[in-house]
C-alpha atoms as a PDB file:
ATOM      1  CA  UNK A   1    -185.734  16.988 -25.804  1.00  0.00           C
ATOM      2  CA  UNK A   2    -183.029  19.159 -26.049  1.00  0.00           C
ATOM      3  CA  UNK A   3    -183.082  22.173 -28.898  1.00  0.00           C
ATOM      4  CA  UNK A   4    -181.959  21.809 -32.012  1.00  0.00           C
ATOM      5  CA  UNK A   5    -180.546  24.040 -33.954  1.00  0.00           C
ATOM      6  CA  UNK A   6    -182.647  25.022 -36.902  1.00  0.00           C
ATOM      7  CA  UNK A   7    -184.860  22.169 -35.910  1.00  0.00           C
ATOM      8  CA  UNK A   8    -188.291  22.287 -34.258  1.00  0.00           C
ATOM      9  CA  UNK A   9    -189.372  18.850 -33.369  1.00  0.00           C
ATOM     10  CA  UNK A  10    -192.827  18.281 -31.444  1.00  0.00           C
ATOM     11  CA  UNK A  11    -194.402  15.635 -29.814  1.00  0.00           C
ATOM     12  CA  UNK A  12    -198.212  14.641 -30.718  1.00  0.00           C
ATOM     13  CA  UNK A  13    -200.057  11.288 -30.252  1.00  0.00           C
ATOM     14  CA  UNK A  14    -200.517  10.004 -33.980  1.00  0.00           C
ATOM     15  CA  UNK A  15    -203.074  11.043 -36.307  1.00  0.00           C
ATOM     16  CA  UNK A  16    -204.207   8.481 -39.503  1.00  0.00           C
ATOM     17  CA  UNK A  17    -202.506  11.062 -41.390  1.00  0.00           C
ATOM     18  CA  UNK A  18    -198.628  10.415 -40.136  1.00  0.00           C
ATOM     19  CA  UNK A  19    -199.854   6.197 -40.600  1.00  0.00           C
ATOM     20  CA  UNK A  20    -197.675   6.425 -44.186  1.00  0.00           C
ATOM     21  CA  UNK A  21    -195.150   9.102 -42.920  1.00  0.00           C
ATOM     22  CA  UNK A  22    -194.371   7.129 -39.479  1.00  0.00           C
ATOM     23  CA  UNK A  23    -193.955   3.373 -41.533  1.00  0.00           C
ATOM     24  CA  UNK A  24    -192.139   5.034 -44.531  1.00  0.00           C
ATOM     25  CA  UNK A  25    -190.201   6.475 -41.814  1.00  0.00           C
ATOM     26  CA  UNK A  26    -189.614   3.877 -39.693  1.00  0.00           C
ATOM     27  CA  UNK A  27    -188.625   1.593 -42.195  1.00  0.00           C
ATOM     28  CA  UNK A  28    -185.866   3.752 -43.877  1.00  0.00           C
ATOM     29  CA  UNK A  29    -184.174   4.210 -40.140  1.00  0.00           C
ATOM     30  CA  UNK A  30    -184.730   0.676 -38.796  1.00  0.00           C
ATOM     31  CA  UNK A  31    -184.482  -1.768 -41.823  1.00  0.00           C
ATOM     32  CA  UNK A  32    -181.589  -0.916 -43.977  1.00  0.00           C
ATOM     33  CA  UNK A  33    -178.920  -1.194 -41.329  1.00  0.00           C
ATOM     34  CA  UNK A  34    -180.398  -4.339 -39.473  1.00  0.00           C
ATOM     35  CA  UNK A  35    -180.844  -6.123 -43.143  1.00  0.00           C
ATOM     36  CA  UNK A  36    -177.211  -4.959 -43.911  1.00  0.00           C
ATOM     37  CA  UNK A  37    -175.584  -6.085 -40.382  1.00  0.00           C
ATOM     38  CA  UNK A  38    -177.874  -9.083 -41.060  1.00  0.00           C
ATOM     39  CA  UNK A  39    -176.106  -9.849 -44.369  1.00  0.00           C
ATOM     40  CA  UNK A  40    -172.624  -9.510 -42.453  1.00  0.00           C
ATOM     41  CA  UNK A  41    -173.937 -12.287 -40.257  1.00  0.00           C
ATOM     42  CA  UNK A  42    -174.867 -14.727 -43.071  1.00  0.00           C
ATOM     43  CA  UNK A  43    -171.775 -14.460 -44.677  1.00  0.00           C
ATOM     44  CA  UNK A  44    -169.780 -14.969 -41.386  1.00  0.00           C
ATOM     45  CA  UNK A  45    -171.727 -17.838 -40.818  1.00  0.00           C
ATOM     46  CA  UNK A  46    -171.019 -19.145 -43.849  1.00  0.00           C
ATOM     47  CA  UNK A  47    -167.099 -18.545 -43.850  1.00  0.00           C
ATOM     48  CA  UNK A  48    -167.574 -20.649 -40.078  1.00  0.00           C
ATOM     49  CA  UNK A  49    -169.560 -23.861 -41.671  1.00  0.00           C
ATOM     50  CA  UNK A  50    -167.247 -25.960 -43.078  1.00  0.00           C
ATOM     51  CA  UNK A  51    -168.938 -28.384 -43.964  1.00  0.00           C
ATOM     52  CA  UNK A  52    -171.361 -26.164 -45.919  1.00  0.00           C
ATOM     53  CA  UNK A  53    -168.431 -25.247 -47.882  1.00  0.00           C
ATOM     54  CA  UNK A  54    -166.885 -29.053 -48.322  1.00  0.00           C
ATOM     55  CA  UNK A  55    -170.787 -29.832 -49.661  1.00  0.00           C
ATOM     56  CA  UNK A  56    -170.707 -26.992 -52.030  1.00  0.00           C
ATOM     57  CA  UNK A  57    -167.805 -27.538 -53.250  1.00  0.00           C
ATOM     58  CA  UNK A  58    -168.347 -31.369 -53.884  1.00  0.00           C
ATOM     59  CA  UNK A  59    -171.089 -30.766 -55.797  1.00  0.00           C
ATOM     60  CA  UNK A  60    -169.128 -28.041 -58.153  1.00  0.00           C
ATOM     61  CA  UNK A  61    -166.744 -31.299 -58.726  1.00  0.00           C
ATOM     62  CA  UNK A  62    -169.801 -33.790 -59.244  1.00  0.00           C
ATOM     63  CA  UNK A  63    -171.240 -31.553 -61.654  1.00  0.00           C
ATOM     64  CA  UNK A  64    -168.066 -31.228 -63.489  1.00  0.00           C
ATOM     65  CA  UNK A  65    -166.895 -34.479 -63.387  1.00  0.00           C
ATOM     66  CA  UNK A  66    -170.868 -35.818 -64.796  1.00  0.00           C
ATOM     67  CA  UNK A  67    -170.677 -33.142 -67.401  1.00  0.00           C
ATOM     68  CA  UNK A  68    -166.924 -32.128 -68.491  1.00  0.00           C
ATOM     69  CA  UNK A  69    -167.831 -28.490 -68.126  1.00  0.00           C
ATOM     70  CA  UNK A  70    -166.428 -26.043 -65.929  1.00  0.00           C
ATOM     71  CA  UNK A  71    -169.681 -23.587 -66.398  1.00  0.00           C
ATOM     72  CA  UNK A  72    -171.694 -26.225 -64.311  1.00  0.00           C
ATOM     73  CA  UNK A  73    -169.229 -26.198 -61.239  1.00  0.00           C
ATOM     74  CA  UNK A  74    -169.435 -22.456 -61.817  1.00  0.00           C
ATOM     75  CA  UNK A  75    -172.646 -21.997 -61.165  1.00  0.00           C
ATOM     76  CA  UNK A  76    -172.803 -24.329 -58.821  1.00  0.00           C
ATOM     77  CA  UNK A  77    -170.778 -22.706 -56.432  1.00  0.00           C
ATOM     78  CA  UNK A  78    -172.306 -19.463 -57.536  1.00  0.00           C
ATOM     79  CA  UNK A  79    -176.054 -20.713 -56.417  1.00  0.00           C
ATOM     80  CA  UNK A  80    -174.659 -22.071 -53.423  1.00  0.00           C
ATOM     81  CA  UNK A  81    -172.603 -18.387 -52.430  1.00  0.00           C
ATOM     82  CA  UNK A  82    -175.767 -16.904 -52.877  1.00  0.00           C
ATOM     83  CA  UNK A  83    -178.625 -18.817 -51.564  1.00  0.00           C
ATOM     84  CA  UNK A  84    -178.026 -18.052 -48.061  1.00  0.00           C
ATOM     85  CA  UNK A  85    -178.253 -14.580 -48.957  1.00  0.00           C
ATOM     86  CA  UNK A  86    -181.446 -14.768 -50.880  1.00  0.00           C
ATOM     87  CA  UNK A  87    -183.153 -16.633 -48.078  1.00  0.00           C
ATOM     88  CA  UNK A  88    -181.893 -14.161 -45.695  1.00  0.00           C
ATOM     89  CA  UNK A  89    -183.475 -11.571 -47.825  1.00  0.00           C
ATOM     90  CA  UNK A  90    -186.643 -13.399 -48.357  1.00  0.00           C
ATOM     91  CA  UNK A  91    -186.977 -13.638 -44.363  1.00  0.00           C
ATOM     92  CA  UNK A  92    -186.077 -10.182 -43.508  1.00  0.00           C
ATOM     93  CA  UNK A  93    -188.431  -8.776 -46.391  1.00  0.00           C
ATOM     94  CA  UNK A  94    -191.044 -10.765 -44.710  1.00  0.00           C
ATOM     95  CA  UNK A  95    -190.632  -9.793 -41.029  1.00  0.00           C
ATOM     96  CA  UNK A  96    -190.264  -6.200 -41.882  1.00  0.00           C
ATOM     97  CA  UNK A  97    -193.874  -5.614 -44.005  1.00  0.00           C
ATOM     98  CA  UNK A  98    -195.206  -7.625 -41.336  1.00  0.00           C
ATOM     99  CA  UNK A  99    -193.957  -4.761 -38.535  1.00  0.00           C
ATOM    100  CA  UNK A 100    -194.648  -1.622 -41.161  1.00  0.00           C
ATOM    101  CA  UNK A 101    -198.013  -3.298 -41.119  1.00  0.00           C
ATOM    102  CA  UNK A 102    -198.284  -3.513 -37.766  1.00  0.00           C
ATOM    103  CA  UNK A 103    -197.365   0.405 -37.124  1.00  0.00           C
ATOM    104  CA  UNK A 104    -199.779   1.556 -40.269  1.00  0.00           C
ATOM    105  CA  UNK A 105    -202.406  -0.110 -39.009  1.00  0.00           C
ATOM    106  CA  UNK A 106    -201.867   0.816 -35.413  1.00  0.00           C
ATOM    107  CA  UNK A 107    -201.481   4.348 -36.310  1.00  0.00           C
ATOM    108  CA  UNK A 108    -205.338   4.421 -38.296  1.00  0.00           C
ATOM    109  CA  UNK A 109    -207.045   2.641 -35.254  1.00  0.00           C
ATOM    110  CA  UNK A 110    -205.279   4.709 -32.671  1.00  0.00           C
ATOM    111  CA  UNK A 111    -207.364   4.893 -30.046  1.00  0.00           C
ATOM    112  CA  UNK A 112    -208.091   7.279 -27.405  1.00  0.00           C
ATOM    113  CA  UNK A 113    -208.157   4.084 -24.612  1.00  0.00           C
ATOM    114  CA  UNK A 114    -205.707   2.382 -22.717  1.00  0.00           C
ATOM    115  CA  UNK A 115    -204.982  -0.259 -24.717  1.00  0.00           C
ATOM    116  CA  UNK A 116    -202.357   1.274 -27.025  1.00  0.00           C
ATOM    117  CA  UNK A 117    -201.147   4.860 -28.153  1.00  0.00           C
ATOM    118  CA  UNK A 118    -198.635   5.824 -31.036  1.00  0.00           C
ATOM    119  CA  UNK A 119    -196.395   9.243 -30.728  1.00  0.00           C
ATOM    120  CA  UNK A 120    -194.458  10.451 -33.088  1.00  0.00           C
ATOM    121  CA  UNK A 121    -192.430  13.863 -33.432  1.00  0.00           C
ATOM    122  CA  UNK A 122    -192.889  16.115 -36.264  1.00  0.00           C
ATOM    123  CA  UNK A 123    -190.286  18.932 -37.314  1.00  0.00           C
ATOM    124  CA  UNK A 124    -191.428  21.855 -38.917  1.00  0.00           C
ATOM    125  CA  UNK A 125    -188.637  23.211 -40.216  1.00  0.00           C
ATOM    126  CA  UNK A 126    -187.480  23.801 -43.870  1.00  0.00           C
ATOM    127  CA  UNK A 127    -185.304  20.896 -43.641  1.00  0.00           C
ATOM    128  CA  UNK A 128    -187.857  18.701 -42.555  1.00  0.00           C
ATOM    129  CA  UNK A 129    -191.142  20.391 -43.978  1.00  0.00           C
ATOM    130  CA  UNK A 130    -193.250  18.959 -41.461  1.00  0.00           C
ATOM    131  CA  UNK A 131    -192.257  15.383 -41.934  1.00  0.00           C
ATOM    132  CA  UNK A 132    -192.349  12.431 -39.236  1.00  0.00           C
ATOM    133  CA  UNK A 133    -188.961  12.563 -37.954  1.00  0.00           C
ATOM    134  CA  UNK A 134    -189.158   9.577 -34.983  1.00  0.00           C
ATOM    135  CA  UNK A 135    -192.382   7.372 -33.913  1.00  0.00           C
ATOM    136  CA  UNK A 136    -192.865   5.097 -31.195  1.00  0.00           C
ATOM    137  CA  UNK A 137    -196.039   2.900 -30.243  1.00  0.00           C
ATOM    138  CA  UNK A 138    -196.915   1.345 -26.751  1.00  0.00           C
ATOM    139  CA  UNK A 139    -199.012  -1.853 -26.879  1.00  0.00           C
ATOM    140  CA  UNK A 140    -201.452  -3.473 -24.153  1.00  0.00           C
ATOM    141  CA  UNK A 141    -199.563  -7.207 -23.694  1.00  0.00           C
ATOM    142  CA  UNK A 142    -202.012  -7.728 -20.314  1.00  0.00           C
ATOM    143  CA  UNK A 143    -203.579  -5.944 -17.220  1.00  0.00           C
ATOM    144  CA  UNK A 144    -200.152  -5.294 -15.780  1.00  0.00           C
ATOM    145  CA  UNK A 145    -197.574  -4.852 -18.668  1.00  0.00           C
ATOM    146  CA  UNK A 146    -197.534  -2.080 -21.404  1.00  0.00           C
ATOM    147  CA  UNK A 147    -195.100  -3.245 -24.945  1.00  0.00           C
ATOM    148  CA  UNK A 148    -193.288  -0.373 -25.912  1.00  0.00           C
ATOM    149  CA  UNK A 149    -193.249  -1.102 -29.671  1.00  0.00           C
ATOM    150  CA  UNK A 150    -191.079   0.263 -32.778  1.00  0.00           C
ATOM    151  CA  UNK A 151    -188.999   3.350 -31.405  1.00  0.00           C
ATOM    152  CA  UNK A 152    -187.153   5.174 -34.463  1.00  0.00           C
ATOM    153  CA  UNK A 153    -185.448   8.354 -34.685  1.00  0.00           C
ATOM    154  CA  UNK A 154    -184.056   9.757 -38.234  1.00  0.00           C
ATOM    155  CA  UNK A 155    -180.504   9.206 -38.227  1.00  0.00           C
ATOM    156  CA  UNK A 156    -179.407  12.879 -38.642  1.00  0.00           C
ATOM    157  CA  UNK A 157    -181.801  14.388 -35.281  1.00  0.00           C
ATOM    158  CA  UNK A 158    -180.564  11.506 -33.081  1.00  0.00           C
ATOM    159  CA  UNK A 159    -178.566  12.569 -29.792  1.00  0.00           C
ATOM    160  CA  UNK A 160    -181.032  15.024 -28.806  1.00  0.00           C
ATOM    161  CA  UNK A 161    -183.450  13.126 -26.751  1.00  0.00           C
ATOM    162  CA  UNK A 162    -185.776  12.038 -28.892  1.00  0.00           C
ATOM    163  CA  UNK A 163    -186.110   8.548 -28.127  1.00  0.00           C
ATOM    164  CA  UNK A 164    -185.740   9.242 -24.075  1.00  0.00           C
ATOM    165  CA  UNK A 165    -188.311  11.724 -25.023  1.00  0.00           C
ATOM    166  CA  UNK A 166    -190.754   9.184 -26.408  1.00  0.00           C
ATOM    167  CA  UNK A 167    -189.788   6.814 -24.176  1.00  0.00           C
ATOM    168  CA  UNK A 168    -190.873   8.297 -21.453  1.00  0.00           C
ATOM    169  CA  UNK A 169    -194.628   9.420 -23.250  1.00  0.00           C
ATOM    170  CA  UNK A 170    -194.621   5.412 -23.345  1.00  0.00           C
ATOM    171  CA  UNK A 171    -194.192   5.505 -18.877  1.00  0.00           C
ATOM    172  CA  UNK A 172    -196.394   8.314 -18.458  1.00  0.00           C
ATOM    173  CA  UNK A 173    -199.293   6.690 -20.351  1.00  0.00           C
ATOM    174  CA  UNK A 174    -197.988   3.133 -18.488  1.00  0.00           C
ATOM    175  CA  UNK A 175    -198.258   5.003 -15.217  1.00  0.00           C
ATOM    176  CA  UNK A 176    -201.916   6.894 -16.212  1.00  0.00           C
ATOM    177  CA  UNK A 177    -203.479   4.192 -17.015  1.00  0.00           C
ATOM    178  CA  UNK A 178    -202.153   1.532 -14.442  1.00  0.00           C
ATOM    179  CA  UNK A 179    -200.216  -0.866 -15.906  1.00  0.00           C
ATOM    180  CA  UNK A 180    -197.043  -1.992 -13.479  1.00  0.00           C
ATOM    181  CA  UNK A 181    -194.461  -2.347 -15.864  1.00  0.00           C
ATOM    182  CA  UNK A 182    -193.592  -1.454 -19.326  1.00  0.00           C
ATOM    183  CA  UNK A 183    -191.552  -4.311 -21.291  1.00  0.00           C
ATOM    184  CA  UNK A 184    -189.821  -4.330 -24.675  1.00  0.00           C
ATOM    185  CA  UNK A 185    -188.142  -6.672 -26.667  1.00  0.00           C
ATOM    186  CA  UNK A 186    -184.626  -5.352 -29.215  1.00  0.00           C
ATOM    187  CA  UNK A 187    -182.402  -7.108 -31.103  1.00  0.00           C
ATOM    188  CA  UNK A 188    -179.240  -7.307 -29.912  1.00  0.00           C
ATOM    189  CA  UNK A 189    -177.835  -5.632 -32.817  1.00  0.00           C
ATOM    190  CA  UNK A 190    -179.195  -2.396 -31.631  1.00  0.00           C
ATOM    191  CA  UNK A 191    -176.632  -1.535 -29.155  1.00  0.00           C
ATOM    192  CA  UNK A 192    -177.235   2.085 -28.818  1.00  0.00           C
ATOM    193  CA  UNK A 193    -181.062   1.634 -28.191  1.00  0.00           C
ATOM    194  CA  UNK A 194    -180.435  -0.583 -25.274  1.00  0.00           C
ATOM    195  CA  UNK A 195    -177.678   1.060 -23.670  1.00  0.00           C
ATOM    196  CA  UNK A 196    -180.505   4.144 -23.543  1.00  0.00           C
ATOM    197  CA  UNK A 197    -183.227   1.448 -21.751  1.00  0.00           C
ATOM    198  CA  UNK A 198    -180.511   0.797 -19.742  1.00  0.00           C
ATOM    199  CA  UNK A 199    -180.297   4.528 -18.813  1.00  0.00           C
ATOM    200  CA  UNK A 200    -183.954   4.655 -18.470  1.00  0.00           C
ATOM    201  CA  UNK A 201    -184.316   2.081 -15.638  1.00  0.00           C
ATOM    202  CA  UNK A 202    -184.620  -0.450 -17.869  1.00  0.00           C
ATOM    203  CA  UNK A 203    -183.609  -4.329 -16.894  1.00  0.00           C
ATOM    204  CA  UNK A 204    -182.310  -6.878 -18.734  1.00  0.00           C
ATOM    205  CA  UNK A 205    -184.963  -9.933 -17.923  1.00  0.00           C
ATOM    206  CA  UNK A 206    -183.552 -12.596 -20.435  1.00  0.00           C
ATOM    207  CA  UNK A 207    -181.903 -13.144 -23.640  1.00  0.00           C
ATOM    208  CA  UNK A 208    -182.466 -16.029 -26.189  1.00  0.00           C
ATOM    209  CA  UNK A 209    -181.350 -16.878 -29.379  1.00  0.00           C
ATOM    210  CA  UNK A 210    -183.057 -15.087 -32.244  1.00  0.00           C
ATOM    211  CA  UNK A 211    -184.391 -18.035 -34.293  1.00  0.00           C
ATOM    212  CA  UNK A 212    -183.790 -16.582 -37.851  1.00  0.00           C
ATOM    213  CA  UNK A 213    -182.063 -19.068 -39.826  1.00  0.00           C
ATOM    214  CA  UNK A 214    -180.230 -17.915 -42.523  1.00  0.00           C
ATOM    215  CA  UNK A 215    -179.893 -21.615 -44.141  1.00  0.00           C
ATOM    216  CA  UNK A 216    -180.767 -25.333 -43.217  1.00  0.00           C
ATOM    217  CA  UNK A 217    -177.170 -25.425 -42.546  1.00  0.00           C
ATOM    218  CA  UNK A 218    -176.534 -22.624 -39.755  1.00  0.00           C
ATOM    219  CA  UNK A 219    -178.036 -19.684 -37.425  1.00  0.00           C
ATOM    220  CA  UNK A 220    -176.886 -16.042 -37.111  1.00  0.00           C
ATOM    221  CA  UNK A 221    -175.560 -15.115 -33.396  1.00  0.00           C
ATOM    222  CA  UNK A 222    -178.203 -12.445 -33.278  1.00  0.00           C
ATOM    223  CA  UNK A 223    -179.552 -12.259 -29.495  1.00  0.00           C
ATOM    224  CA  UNK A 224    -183.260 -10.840 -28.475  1.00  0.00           C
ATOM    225  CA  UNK A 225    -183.157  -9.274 -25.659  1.00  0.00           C
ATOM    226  CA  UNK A 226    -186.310  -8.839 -23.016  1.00  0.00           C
ATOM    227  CA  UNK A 227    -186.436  -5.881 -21.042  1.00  0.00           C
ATOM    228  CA  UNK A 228    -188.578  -4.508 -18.324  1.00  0.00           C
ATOM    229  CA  UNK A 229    -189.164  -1.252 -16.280  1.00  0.00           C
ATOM    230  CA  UNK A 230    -191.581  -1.742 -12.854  1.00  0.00           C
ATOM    231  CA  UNK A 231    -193.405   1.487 -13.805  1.00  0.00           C
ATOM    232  CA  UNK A 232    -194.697   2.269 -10.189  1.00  0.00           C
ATOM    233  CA  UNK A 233    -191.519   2.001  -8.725  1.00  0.00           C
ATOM    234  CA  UNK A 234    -190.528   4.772 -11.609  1.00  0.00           C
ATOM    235  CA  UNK A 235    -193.483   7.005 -10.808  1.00  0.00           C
ATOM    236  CA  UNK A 236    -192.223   7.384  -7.163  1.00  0.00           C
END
């Protein structure tokens, strides 16, 4: 990593301790952006389905026309603007204690084997006061392949190396413990994260459609994209 000025980030494999820190953490860098870029989506999606907006609006007119009243159409329209929204919420609310779980959980059972490892990087500075400032975990898939799992960095200590720094605890434990590759899967809405696997070594293997519906009516053009690293090759 480089320095930091007034900073003192350091590397450690997780304790229980950092299990709240690290998801608290996590979640504040990774979910707010994603659920608001998310949003964007939905309501592009929307604007794009016309017929979801011919149906909506010809029930606003049914709903007048049965009952005289303007409120009905109103709402109609209103329940309809915003349902797409709510569901989207609803989803991403879901997916993202699922993953917070996942990390909290993974961080109290961290094990001293070679199935799986968390890192994360504390800062003792004033600024910081000790706090979990960027986590990443690493995840036995098979014999062969180590997941490199939920890499965060604070927002205001990124462009330092902290994630290449973590990244590469994920290889070194990869290479120790003789897995041949390390794979990891990103939305494609994190564009600075892969252009950094990319730097790494990292290849794209595939992309497919992210299957989040926002409504019956429509999907989002989010991507996930696979990537791998052959972790021999890297060790040579």
């Amino acid at each position: 990593m480089s320095k930091i000025e007034g900073h003192n980030p350091v590397i450690s494999v997780a304790q229980p301790k950092d299990a709240w820190p690290a998801t608290y953490m996590w979640s504040t860098v990774s979910v707010l952006p994603v659920y608001f870029q998310i949003q964007e989506r939905v309501l592009q999606a929307m604007l794009r389905c016309w017929w979801y907006q011919a149906a909506s609006a010809a029930l606003a007119f049914a709903l007048y026309y049965w009952s005289r009243s303007p409120l009905y159409a109103i709402v109609a329209l209103l329940v309809a603007a915003v349902f797409p929204f709510a569901r989207a919420f609803v989803r991403h609310i879901f997916v993202v204690t699922s993953f917070a779980t996942e990390i909290y959980c993974g961080i109290r059972s961290n094990a001293w084997n070679t199935s799986g490892r968390y890192w994360v990087v504390h800062c003792d500075c004033d600024e910081c006061n000790g706090t979990v400032v960027a986590v990443v975990g690493a995840q036995r898939e098979n014999k062969e392949t180590l997941m490199m799992k939920r890499l965060a960095v604070s927002s205001s200590l990124r462009r330092y190396g902290m994630g290449r720094a973590l990244s590469n605890k994920v290889l070194e434990f990869a290479v120790a413990n003789g897995y041949r590759e390390v794979r990891l899967v990103a939305l494609s809405l994190f564009e600075t994260a892969i252009q950094l696997y990319t730097k790494l070594g990292y290849q794209v293997v595939k992309r497919a459609a992210y299957s989040y519906r926002a409504d019956l009516s429509f999907s989002l053009p989010i991507d996930i994209v696979h990537m791998r690293l052959d972790a021999q090759v890297k060790k040579e």
